[in-house]
N, C-alpha and C. Protein backbone atom coordinates (compact mmCIF):
# COMPACT_ATOMS: atom_id res chain seq x y z
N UNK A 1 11.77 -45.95 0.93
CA UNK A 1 10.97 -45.12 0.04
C UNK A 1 11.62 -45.13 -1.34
N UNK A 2 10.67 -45.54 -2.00
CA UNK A 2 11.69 -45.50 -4.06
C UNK A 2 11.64 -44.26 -4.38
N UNK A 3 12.62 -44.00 -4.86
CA UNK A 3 13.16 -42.50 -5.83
C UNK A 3 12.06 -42.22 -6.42
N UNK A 4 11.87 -41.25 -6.43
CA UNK A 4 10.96 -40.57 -7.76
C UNK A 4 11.17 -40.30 -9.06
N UNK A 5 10.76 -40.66 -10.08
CA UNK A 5 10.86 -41.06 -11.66
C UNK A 5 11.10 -39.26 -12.36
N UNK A 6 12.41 -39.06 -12.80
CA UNK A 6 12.05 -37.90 -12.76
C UNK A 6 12.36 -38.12 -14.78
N UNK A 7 12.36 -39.01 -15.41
CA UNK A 7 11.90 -39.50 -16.26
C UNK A 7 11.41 -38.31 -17.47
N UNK A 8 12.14 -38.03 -18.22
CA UNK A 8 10.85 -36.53 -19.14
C UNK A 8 10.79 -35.21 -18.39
N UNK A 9 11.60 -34.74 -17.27
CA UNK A 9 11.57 -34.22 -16.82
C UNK A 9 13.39 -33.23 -16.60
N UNK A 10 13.51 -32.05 -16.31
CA UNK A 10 14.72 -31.31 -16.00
C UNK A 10 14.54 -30.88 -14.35
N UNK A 11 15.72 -31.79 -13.94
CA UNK A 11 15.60 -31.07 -12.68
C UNK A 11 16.71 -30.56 -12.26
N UNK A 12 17.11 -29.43 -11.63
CA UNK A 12 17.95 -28.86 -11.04
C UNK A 12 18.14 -28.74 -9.50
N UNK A 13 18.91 -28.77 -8.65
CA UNK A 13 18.71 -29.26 -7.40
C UNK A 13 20.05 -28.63 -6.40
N UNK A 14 21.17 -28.37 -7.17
CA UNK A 14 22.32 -27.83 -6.41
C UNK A 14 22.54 -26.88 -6.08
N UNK A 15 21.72 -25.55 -6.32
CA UNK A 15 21.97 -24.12 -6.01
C UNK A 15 21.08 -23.50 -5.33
N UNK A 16 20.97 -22.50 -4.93
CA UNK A 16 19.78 -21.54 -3.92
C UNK A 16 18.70 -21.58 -4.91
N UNK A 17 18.85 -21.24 -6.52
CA UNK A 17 17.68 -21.36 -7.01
C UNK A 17 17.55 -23.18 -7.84
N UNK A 18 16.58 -23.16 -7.69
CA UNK A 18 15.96 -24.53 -8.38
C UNK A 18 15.34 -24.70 -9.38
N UNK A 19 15.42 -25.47 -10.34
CA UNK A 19 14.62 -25.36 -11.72
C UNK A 19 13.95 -27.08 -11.89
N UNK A 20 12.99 -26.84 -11.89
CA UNK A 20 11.97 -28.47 -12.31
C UNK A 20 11.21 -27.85 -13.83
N UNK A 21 11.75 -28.65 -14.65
CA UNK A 21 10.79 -28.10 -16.06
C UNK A 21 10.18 -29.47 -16.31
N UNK A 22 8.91 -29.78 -16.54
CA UNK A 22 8.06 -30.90 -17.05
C UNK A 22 6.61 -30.52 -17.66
N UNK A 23 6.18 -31.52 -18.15
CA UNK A 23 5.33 -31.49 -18.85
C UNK A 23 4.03 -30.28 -18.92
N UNK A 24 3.70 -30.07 -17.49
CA UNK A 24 2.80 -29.60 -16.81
C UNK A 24 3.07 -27.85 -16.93
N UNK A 25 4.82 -27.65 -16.66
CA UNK A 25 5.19 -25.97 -16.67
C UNK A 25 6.66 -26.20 -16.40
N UNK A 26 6.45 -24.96 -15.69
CA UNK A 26 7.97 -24.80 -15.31
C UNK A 26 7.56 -24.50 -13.30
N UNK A 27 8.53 -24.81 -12.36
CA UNK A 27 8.42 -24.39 -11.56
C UNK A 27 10.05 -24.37 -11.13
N UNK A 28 9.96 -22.56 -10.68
CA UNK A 28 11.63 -22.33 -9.88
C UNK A 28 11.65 -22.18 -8.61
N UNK A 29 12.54 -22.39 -8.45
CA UNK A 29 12.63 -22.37 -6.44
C UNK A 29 13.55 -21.48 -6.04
N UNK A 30 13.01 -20.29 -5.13
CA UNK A 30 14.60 -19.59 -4.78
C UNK A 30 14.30 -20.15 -2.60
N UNK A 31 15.45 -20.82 -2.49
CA UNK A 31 15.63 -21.80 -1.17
C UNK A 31 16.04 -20.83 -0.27
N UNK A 32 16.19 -20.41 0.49
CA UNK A 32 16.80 -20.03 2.27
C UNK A 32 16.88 -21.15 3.02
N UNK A 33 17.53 -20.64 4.01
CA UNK A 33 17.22 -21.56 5.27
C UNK A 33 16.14 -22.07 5.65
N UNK A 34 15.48 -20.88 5.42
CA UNK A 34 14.27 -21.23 6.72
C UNK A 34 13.00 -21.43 5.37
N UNK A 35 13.04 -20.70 4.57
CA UNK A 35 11.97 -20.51 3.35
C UNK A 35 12.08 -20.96 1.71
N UNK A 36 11.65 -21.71 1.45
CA UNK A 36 11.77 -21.57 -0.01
C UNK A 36 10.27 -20.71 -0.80
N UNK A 37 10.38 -20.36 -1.88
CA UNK A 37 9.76 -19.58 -2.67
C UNK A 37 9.71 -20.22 -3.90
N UNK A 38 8.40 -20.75 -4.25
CA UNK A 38 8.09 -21.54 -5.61
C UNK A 38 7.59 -20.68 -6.60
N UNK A 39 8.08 -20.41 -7.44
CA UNK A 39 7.26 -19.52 -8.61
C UNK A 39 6.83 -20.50 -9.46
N UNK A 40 5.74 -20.76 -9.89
CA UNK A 40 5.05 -21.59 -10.89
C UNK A 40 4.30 -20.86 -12.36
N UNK A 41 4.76 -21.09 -13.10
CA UNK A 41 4.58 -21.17 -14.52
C UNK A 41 3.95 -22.36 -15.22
N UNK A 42 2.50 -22.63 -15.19
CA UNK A 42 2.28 -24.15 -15.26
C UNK A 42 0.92 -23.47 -15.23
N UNK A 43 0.55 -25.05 -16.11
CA UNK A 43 -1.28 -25.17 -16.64
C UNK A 43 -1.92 -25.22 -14.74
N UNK A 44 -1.48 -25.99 -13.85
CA UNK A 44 -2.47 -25.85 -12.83
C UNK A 44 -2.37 -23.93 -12.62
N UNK A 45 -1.19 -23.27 -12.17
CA UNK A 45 -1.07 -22.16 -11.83
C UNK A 45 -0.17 -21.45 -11.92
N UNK A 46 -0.14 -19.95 -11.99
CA UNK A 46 0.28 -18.89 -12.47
C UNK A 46 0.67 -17.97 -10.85
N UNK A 47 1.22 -18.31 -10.44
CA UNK A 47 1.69 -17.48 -9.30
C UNK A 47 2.74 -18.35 -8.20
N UNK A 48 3.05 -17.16 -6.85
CA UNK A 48 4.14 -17.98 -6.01
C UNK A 48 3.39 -18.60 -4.71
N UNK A 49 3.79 -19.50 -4.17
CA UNK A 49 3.73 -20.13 -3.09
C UNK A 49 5.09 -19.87 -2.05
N UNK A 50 5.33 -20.13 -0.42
CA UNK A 50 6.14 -19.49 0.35
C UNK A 50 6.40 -21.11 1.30
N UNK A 51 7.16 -21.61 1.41
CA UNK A 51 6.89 -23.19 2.33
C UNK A 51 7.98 -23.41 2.55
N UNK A 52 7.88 -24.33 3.87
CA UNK A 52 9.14 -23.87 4.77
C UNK A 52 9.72 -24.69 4.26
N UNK A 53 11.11 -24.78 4.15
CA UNK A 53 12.52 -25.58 3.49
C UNK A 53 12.74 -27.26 3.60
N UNK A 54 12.65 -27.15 5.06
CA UNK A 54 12.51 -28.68 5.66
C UNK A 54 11.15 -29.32 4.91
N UNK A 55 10.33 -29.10 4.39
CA UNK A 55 9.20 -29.74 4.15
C UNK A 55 9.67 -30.74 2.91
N UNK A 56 10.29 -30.19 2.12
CA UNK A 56 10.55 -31.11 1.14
C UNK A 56 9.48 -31.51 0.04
N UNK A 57 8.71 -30.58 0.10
CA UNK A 57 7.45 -31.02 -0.89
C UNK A 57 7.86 -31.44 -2.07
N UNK A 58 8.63 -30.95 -2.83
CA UNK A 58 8.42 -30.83 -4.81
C UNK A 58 9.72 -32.42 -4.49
N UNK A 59 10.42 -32.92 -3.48
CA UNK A 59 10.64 -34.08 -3.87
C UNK A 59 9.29 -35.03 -3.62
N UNK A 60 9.26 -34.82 -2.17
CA UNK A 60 7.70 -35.96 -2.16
C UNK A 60 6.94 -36.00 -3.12
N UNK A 61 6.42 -35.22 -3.91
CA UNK A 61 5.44 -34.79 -4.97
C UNK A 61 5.90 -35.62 -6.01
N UNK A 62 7.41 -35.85 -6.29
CA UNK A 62 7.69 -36.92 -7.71
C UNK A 62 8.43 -36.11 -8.08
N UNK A 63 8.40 -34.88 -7.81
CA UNK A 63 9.06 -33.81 -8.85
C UNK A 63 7.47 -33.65 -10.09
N UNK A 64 6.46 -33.80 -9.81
CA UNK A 64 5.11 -33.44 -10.35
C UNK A 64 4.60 -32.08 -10.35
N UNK A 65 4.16 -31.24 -10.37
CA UNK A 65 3.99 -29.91 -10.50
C UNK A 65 2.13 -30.00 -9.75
N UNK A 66 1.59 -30.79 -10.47
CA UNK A 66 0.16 -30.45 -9.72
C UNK A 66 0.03 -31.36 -8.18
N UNK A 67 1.00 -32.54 -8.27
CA UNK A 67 1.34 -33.37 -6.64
C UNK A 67 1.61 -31.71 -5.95
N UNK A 68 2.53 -31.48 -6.50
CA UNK A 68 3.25 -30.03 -5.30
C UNK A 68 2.50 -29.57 -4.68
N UNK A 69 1.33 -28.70 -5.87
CA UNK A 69 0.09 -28.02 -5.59
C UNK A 69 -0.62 -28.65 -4.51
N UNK A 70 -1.05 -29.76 -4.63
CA UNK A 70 -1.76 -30.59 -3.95
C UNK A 70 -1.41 -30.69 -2.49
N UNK A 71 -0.31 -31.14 -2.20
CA UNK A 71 0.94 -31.25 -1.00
C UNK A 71 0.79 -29.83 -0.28
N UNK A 72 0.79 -29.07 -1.27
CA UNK A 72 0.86 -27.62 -0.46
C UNK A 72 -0.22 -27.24 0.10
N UNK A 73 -1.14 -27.25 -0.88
CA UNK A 73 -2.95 -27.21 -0.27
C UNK A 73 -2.89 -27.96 0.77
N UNK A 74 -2.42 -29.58 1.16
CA UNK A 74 -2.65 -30.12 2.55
C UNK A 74 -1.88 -30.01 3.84
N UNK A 75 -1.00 -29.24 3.27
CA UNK A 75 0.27 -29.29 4.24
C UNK A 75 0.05 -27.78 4.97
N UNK A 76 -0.29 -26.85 3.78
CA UNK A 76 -0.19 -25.12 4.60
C UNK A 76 -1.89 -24.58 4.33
N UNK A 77 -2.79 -25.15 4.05
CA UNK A 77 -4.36 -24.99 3.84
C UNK A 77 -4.41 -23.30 3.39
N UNK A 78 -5.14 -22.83 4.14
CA UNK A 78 -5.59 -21.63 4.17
C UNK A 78 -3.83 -20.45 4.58
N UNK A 79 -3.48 -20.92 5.09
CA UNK A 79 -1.90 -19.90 5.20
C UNK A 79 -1.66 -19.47 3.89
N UNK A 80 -1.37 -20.34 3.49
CA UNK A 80 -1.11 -19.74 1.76
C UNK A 80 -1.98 -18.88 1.10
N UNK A 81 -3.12 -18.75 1.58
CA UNK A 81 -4.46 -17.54 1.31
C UNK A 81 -4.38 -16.59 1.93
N UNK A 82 -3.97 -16.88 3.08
CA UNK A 82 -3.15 -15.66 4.09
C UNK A 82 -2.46 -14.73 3.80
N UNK A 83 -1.03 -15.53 3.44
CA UNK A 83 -0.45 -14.96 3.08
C UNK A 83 -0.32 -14.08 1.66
N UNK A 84 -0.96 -14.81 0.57
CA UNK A 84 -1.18 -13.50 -0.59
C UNK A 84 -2.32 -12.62 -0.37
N UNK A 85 -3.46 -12.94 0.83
CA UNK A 85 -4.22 -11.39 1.25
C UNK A 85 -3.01 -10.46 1.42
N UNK A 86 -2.31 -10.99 2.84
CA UNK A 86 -1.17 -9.95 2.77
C UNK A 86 -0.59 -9.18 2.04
N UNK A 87 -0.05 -10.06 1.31
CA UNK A 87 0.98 -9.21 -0.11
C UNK A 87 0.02 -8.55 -0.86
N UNK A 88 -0.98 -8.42 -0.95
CA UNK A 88 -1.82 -7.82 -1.85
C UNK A 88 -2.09 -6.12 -1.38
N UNK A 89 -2.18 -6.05 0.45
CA UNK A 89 -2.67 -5.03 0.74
C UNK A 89 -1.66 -4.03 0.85
């Protein structure tokens, strides 16, 4: 599998929290074991996402911000709708 071009892009990768800044926004990551927590600041979206650690999305994605989005929509569908009904009530 070839590396992903992270090219124009800031990525951060060594600590519990994570920082990807590119074109698109900003997206931070605070990691656990079991959970990471994406806060997105970015033209696709304005809120957090919850996805499990092992998944590895925001590398598969390129380090891309709307791939992520995308990845996440196919990977956790409707859970992720789930889960902010939840937090809401």
């Amino acid at each position: 599998m070839a590396e992903p071009t992270t090219h124009g892009k800031v990525v951060s990768e060594k600590h519990t929290i994570k920082i990807l800044a590119e074109r698109n926004g900003l997206l931070l990551s605070l990691t656990t074991k079991t959970y990471s927590y994406l806060v997105f600041v970015s033209k696709p979206l304005v809120g957090i996402r919850r996805i499990v650690t092992r998944d590895r999305i925001v590398a598969k994605a390129g380090y891309d911000i709307p791939r992520v989005l995308a990845l996440i929509s196919e990977g956790y569908g409707s859970r992720s709708s789930r889960d902010e009904r939840e937090n809401r009530q």
